[in-house]
PDB file of N, CA and C in Angstrom:
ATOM      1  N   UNK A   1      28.420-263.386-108.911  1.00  0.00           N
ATOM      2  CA  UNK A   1      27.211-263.960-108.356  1.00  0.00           C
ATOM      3  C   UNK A   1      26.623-262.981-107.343  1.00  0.00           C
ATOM      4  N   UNK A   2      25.762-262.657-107.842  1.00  0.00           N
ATOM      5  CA  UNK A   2      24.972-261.572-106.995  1.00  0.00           C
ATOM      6  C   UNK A   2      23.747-262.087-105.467  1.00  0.00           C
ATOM      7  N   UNK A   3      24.413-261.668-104.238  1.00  0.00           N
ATOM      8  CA  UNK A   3      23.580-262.890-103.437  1.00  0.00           C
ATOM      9  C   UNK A   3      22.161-262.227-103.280  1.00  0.00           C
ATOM     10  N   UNK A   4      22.018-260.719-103.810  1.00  0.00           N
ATOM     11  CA  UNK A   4      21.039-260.139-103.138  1.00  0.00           C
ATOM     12  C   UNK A   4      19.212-260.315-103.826  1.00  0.00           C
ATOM     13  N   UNK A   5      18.396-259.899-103.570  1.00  0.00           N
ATOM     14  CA  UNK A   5      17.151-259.965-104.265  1.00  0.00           C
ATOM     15  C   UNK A   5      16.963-258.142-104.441  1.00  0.00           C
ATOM     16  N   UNK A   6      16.279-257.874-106.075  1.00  0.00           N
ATOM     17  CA  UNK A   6      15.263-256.996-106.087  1.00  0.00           C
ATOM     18  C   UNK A   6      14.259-257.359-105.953  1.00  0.00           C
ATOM     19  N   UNK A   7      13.036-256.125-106.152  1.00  0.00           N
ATOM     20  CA  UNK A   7      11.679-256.485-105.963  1.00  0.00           C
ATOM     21  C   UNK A   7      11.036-257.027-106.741  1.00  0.00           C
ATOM     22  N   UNK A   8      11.528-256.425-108.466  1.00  0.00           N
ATOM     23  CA  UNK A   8      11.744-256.903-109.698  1.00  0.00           C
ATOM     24  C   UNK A   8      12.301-258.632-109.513  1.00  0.00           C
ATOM     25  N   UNK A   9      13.202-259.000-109.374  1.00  0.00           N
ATOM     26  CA  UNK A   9      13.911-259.936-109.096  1.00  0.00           C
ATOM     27  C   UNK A   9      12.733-261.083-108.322  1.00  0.00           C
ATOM     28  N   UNK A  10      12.607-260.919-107.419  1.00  0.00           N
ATOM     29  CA  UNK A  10      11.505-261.343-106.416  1.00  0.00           C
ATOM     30  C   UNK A  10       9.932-261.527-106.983  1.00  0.00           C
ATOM     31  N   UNK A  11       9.542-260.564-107.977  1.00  0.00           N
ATOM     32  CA  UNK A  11       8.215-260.509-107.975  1.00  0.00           C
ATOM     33  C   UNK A  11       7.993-261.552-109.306  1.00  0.00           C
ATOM     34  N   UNK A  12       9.501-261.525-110.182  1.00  0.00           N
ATOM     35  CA  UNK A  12       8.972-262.775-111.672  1.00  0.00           C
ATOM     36  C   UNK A  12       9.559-264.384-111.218  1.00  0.00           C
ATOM     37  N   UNK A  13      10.515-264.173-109.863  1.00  0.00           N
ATOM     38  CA  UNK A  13      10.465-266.191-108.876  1.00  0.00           C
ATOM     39  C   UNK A  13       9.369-266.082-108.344  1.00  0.00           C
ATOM     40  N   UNK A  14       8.466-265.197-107.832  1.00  0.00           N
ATOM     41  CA  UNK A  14       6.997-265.477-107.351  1.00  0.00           C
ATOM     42  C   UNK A  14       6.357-266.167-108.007  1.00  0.00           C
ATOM     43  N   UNK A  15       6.238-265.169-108.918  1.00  0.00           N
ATOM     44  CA  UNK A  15       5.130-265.321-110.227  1.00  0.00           C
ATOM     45  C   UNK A  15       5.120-266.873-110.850  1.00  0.00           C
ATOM     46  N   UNK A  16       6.339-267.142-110.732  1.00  0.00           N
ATOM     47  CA  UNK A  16       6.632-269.096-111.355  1.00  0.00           C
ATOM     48  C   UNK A  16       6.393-269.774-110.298  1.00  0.00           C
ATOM     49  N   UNK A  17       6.886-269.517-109.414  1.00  0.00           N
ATOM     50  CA  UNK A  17       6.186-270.495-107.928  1.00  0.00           C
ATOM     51  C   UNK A  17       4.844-270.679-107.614  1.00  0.00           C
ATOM     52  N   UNK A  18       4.608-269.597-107.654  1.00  0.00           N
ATOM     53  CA  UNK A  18       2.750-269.658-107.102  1.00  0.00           C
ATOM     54  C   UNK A  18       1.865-270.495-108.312  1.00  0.00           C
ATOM     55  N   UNK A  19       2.638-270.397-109.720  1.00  0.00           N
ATOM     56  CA  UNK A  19       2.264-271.348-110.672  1.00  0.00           C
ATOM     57  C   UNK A  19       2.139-273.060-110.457  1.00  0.00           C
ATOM     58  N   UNK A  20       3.430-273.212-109.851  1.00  0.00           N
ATOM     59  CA  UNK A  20       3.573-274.256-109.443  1.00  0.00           C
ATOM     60  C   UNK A  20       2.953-275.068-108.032  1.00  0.00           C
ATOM     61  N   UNK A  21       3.318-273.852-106.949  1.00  0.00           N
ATOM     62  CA  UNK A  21       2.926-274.247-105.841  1.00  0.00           C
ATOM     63  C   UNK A  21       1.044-274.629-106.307  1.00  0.00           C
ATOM     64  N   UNK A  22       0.305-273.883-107.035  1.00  0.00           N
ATOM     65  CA  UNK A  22      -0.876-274.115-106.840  1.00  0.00           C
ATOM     66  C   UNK A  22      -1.296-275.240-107.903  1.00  0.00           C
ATOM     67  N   UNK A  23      -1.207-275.250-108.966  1.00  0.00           N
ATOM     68  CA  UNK A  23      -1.341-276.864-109.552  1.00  0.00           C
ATOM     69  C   UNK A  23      -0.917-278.035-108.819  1.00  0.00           C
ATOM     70  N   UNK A  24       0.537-277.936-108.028  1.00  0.00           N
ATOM     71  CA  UNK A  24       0.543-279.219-107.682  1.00  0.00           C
ATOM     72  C   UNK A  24       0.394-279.636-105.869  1.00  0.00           C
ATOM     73  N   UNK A  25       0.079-278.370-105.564  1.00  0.00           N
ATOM     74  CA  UNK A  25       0.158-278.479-103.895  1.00  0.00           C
ATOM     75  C   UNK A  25      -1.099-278.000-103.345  1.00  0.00           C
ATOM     76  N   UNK A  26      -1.235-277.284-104.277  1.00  0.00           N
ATOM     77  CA  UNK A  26      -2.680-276.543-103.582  1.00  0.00           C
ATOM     78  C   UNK A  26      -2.498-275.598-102.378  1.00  0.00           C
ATOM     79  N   UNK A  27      -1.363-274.440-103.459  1.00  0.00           N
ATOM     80  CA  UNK A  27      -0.910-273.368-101.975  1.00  0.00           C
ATOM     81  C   UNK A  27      -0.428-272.704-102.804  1.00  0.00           C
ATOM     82  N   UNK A  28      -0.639-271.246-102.143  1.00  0.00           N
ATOM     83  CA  UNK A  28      -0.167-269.871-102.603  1.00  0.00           C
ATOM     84  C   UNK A  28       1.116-269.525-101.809  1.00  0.00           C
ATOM     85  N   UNK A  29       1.587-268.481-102.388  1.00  0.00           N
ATOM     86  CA  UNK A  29       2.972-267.919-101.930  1.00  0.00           C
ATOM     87  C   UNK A  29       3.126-266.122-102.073  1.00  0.00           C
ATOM     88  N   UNK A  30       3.328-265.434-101.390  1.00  0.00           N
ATOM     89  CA  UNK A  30       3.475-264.229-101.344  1.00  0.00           C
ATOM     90  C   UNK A  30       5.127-263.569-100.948  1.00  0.00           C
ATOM     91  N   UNK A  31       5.350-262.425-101.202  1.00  0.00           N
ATOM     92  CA  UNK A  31       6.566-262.184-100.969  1.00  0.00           C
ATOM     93  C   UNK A  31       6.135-260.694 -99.707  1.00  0.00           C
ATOM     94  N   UNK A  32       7.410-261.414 -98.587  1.00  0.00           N
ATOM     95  CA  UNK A  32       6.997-260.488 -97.809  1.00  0.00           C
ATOM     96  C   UNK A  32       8.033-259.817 -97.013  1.00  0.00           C
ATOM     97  N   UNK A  33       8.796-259.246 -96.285  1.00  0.00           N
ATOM     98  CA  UNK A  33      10.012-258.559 -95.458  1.00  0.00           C
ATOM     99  C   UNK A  33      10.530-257.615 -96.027  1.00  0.00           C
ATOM    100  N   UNK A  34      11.787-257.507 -96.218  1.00  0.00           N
ATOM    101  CA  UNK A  34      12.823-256.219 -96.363  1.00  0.00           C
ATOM    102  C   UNK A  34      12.533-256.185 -98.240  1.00  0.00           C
ATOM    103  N   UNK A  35      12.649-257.406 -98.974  1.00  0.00           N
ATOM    104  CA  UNK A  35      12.434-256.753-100.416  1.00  0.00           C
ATOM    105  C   UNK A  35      10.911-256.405-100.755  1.00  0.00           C
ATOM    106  N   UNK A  36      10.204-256.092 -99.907  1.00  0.00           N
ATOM    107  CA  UNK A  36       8.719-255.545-100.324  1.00  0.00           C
ATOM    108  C   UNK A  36       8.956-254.480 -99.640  1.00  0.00           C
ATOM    109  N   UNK A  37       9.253-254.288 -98.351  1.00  0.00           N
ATOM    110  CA  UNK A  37       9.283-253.025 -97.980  1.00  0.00           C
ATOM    111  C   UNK A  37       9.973-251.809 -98.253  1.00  0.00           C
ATOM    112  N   UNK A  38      11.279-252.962 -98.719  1.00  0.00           N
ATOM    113  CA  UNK A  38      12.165-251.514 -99.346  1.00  0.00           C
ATOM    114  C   UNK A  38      12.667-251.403-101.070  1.00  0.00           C
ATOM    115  N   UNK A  39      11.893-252.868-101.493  1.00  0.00           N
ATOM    116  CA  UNK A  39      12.905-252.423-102.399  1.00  0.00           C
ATOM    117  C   UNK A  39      13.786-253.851-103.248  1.00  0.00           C
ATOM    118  N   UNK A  40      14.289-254.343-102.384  1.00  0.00           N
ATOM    119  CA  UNK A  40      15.155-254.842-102.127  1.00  0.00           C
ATOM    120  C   UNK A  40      16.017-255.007-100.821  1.00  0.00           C
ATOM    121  N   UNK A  41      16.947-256.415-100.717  1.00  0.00           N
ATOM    122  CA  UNK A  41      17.953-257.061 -99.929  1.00  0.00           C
ATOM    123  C   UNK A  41      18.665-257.788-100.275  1.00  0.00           C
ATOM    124  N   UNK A  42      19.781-257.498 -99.279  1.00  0.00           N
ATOM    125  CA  UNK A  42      20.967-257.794 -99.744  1.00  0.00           C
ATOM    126  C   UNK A  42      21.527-259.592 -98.911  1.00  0.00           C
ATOM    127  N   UNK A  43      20.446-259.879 -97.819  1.00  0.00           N
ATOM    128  CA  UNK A  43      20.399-260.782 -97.156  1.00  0.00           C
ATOM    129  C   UNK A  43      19.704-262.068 -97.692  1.00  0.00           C
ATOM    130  N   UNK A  44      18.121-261.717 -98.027  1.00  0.00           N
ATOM    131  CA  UNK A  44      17.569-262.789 -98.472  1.00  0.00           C
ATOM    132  C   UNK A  44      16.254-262.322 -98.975  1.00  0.00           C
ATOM    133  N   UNK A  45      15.528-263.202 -99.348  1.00  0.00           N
ATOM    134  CA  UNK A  45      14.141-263.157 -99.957  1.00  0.00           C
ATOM    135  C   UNK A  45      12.859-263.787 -98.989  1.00  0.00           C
ATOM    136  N   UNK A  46      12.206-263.110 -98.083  1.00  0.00           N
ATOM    137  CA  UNK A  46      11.047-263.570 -97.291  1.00  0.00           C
ATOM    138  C   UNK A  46       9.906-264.016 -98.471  1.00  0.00           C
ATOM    139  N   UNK A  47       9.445-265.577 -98.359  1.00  0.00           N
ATOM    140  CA  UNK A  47       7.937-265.953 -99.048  1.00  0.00           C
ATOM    141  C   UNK A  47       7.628-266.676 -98.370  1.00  0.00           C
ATOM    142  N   UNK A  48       6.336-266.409 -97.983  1.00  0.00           N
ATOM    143  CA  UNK A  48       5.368-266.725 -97.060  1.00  0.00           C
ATOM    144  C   UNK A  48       4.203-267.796 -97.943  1.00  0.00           C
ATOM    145  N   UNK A  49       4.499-269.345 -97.762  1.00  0.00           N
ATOM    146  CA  UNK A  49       3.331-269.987 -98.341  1.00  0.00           C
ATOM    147  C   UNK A  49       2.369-270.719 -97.238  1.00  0.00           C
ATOM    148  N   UNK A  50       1.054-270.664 -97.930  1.00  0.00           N
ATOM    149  CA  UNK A  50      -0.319-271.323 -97.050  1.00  0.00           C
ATOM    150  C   UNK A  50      -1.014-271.886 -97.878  1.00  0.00           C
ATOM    151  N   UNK A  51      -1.788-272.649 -97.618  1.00  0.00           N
ATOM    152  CA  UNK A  51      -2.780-273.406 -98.430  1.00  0.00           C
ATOM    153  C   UNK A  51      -3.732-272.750 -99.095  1.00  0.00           C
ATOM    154  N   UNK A  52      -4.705-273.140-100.161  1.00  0.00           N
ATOM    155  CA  UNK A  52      -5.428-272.652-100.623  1.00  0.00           C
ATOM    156  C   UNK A  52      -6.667-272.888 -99.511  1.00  0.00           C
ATOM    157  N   UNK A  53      -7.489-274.133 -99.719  1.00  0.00           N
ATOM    158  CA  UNK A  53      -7.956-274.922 -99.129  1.00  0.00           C
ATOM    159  C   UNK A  53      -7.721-275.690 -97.748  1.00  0.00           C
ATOM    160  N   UNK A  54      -8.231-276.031 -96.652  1.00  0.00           N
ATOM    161  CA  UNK A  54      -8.102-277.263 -95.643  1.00  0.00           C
ATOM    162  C   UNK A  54      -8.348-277.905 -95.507  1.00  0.00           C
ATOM    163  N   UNK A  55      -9.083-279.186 -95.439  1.00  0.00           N
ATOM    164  CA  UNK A  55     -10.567-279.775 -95.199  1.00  0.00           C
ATOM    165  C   UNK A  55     -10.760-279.481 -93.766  1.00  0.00           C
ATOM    166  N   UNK A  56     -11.797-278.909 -93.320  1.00  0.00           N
ATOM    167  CA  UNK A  56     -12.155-278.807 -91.652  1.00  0.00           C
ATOM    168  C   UNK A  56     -11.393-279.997 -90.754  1.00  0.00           C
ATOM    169  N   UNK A  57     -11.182-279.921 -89.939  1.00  0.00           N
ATOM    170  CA  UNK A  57     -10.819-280.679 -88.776  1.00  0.00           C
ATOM    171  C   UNK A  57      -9.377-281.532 -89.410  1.00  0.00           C
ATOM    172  N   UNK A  58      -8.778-280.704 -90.231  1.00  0.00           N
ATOM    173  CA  UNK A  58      -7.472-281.308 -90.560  1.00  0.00           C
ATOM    174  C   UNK A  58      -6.271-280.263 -90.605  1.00  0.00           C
ATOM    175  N   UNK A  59      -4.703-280.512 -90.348  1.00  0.00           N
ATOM    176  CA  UNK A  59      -4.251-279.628 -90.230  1.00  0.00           C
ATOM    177  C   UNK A  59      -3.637-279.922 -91.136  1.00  0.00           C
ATOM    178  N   UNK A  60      -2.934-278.797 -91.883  1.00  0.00           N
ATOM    179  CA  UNK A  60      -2.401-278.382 -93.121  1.00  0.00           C
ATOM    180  C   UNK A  60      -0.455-278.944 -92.602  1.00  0.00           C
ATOM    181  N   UNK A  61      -0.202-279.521 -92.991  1.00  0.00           N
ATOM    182  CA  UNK A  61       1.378-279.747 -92.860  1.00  0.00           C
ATOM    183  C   UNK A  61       2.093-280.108 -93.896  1.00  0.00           C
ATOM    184  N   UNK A  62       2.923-278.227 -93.634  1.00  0.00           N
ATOM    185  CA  UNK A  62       4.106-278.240 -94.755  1.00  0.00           C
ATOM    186  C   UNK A  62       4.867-279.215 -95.026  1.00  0.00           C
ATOM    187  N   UNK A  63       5.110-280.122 -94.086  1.00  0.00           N
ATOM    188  CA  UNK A  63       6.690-280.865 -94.356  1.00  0.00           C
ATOM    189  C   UNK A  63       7.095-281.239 -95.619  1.00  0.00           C
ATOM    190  N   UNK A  64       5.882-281.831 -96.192  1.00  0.00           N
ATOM    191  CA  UNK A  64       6.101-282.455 -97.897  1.00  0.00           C
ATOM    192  C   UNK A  64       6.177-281.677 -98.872  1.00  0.00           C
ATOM    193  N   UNK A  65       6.284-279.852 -98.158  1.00  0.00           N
ATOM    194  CA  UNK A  65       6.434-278.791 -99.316  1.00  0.00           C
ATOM    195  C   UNK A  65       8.055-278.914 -99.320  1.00  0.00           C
ATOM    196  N   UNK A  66       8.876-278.834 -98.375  1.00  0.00           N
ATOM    197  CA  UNK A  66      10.319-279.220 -98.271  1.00  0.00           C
ATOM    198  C   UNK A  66      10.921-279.966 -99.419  1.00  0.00           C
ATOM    199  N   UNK A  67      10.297-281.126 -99.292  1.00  0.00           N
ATOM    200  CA  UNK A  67      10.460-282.238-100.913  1.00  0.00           C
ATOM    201  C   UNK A  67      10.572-281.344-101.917  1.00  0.00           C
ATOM    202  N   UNK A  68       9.259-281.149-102.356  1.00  0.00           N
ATOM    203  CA  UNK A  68       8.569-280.075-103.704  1.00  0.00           C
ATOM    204  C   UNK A  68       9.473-279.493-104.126  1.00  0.00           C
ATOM    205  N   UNK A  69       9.605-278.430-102.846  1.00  0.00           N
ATOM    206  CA  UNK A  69      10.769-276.871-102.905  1.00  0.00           C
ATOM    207  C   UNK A  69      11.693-277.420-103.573  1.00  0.00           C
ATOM    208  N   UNK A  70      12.603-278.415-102.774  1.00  0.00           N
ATOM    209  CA  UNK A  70      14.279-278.736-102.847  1.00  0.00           C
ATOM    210  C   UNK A  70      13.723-279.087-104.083  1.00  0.00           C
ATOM    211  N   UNK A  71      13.391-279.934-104.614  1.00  0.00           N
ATOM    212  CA  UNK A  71      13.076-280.661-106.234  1.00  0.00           C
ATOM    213  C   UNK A  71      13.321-279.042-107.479  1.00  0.00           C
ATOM    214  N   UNK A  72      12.433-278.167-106.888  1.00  0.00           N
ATOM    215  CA  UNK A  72      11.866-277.449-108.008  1.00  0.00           C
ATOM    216  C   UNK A  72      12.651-276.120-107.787  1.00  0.00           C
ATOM    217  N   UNK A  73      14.108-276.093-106.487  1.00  0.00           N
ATOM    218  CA  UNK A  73      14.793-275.148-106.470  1.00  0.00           C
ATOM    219  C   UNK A  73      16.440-275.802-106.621  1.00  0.00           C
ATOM    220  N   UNK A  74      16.775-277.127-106.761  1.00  0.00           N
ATOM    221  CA  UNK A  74      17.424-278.166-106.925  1.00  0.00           C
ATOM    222  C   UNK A  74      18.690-277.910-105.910  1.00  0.00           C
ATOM    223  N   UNK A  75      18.053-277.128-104.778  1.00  0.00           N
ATOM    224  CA  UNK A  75      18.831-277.606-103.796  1.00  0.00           C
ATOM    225  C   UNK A  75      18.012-277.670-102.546  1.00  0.00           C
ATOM    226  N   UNK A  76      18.702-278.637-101.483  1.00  0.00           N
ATOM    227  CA  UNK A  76      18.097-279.103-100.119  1.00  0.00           C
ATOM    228  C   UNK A  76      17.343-277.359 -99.408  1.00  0.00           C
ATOM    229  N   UNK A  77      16.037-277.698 -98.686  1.00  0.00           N
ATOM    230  CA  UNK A  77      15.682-276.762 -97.361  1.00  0.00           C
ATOM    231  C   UNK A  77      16.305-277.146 -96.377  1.00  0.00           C
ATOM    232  N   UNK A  78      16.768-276.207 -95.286  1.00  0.00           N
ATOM    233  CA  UNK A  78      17.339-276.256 -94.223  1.00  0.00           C
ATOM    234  C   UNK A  78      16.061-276.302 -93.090  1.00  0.00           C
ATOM    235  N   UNK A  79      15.663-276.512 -92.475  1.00  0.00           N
ATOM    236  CA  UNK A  79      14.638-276.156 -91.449  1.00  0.00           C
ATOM    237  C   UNK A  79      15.517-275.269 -90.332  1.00  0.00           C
ATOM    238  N   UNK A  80      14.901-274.091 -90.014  1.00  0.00           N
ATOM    239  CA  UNK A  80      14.614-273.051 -89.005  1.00  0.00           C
ATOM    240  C   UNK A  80      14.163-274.243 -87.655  1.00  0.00           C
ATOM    241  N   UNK A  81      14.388-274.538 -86.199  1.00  0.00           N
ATOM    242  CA  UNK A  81      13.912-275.352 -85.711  1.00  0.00           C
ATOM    243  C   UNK A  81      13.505-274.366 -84.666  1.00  0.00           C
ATOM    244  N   UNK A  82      14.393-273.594 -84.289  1.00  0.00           N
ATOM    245  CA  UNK A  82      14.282-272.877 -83.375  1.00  0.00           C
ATOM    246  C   UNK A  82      12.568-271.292 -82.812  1.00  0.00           C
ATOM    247  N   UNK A  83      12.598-271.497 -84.305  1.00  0.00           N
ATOM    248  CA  UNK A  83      11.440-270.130 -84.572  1.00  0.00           C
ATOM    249  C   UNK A  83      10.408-270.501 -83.445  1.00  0.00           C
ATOM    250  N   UNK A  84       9.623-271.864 -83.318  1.00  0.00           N
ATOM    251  CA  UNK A  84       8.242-272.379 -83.105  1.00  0.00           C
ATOM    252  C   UNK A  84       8.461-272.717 -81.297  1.00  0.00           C
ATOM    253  N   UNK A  85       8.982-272.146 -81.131  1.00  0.00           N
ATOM    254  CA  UNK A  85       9.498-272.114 -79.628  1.00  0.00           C
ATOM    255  C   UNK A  85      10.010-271.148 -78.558  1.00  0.00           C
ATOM    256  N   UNK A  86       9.452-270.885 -77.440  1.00  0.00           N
ATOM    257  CA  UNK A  86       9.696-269.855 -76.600  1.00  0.00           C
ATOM    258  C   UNK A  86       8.478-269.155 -76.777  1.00  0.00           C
ATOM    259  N   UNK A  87       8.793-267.779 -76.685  1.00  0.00           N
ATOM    260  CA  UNK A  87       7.527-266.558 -76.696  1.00  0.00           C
ATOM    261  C   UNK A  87       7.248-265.764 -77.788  1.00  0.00           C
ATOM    262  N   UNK A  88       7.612-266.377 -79.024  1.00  0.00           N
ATOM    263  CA  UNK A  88       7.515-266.372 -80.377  1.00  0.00           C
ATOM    264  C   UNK A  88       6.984-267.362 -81.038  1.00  0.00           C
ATOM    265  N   UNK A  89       6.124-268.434 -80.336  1.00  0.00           N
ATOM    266  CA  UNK A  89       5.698-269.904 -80.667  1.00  0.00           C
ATOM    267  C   UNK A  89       4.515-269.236 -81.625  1.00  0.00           C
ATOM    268  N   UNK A  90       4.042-269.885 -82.395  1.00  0.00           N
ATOM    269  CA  UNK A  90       3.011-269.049 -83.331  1.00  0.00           C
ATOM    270  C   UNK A  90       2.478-270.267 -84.501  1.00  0.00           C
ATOM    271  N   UNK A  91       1.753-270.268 -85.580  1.00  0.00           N
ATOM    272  CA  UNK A  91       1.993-271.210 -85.958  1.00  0.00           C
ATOM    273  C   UNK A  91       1.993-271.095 -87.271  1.00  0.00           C
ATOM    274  N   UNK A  92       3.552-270.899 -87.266  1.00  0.00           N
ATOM    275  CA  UNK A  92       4.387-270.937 -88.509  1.00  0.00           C
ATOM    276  C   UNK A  92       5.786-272.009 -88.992  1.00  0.00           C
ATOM    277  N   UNK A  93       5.976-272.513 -89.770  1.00  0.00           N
ATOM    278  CA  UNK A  93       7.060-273.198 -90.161  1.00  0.00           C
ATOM    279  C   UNK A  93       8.247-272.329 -90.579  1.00  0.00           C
ATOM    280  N   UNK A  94       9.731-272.401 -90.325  1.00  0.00           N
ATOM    281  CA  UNK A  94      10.451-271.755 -91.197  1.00  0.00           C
ATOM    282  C   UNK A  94      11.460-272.502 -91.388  1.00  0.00           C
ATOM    283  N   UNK A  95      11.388-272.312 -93.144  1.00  0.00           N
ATOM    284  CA  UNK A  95      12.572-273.078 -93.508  1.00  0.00           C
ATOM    285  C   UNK A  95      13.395-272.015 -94.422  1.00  0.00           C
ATOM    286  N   UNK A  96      15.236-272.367 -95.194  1.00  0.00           N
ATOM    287  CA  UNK A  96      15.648-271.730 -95.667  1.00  0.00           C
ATOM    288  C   UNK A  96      16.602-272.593 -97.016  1.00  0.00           C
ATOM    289  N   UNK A  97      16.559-271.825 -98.081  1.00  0.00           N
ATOM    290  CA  UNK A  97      17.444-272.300 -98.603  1.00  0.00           C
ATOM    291  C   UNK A  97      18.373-271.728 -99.424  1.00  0.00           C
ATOM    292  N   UNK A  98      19.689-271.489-100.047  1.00  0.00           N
ATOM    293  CA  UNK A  98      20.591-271.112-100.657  1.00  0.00           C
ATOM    294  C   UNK A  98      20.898-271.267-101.947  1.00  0.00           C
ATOM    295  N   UNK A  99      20.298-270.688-103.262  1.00  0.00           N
ATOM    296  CA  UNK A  99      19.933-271.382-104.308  1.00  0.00           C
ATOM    297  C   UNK A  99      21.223-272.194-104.898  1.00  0.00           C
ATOM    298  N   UNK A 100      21.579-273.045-105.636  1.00  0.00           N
ATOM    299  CA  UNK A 100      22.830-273.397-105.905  1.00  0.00           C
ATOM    300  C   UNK A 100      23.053-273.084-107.674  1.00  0.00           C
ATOM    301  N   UNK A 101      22.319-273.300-108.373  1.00  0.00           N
ATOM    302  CA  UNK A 101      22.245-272.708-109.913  1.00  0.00           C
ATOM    303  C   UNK A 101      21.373-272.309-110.100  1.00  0.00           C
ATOM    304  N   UNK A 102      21.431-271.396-111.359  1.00  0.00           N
ATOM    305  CA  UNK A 102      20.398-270.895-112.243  1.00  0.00           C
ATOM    306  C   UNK A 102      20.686-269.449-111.877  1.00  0.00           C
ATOM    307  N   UNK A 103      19.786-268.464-112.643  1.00  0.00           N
ATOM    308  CA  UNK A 103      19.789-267.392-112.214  1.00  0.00           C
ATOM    309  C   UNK A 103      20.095-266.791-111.144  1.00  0.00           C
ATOM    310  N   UNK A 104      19.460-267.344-110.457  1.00  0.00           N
ATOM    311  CA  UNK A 104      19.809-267.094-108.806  1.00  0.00           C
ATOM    312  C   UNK A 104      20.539-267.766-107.902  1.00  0.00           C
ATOM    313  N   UNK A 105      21.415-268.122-108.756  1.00  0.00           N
ATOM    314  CA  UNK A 105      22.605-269.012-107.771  1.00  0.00           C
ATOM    315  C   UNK A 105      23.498-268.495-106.803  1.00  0.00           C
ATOM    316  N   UNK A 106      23.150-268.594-105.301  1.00  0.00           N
ATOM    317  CA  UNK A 106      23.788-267.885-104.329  1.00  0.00           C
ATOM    318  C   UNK A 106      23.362-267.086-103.698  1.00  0.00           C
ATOM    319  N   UNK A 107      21.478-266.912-104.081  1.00  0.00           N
ATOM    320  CA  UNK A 107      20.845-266.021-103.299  1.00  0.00           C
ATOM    321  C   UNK A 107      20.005-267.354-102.254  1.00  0.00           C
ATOM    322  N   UNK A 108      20.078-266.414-101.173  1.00  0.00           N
ATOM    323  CA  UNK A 108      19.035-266.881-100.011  1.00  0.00           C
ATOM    324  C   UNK A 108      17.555-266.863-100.050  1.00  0.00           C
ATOM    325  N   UNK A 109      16.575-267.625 -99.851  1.00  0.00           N
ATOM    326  CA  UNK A 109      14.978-267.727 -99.688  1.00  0.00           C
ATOM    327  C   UNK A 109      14.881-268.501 -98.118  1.00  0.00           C
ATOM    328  N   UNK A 110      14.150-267.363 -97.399  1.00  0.00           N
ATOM    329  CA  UNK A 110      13.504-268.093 -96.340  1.00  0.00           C
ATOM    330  C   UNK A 110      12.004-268.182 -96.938  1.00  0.00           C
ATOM    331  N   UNK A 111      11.641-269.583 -96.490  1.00  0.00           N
ATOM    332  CA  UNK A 111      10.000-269.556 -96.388  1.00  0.00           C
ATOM    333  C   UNK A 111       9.441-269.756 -95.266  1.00  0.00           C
ATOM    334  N   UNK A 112       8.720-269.301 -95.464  1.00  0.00           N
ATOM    335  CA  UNK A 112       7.232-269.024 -93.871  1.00  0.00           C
ATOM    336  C   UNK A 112       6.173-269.856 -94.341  1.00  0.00           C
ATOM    337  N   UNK A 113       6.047-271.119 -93.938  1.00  0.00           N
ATOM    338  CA  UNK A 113       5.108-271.582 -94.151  1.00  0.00           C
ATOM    339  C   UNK A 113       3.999-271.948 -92.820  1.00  0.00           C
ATOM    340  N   UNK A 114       2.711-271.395 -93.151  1.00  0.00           N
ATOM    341  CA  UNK A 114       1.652-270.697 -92.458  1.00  0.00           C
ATOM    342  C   UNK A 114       0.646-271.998 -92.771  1.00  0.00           C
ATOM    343  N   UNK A 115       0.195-271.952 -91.376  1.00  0.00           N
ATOM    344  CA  UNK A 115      -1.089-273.158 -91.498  1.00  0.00           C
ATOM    345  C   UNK A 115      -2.685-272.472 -91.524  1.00  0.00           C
TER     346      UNK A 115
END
């Protein structure tokens, strides 16, 4: 069981997510950290999702992407609690999860989810 991501690796779970994320959520997903910059990692997979759309004077909240994810990666998100606090407060969500089967069983995904 290989825990790590290529870029290769990374760029065809994008490619099915952003399928998904945008029919049923109405949000894009990008891949972003150590396997874009280098290549590959041996730690985890950075994807960064945001909405397509907002309606003005409403705020965009991930929480019910958590559901989605765990459903459509068939294991639980962990929430990051700590990120959105101190002198790094910003306004981003981070959650993580540990895939449990399939291809990628045993690799790590953090997501950044961006309002």
């Amino acid at each position: 069981m290989n825990k790590g991501w290529t870029l290769d690796e990374a760029i065809a779970f994008v490619k099915l997510l952003e399928v998904e994320l945008a029919e049923k959520c109405d949000a894009h997903c990008g891949i972003v950290g150590g396997v874009l910059m280098k290549g590959e990692s041996e730690k985890d997979l950075d994807v960064v999702i945001y909405p397509h759309k907002k309606p003005h004077g409403v705020e965009w909240s991930p929480e019910w992407l958590n559901d989605f994810l765990s459903q459509y990666l068939g294991s639980p998100l962990q929430a990051c609690t700590n990120i959105t606090s101190g002198a790094y407060r910003d306004a981003k969500r981070v959650s993580w999860v540990r895939i449990k089967n399939g291809v990628h069983a045993g690799k790590r995904i953090d997501f950044f989810f961006l309002q």
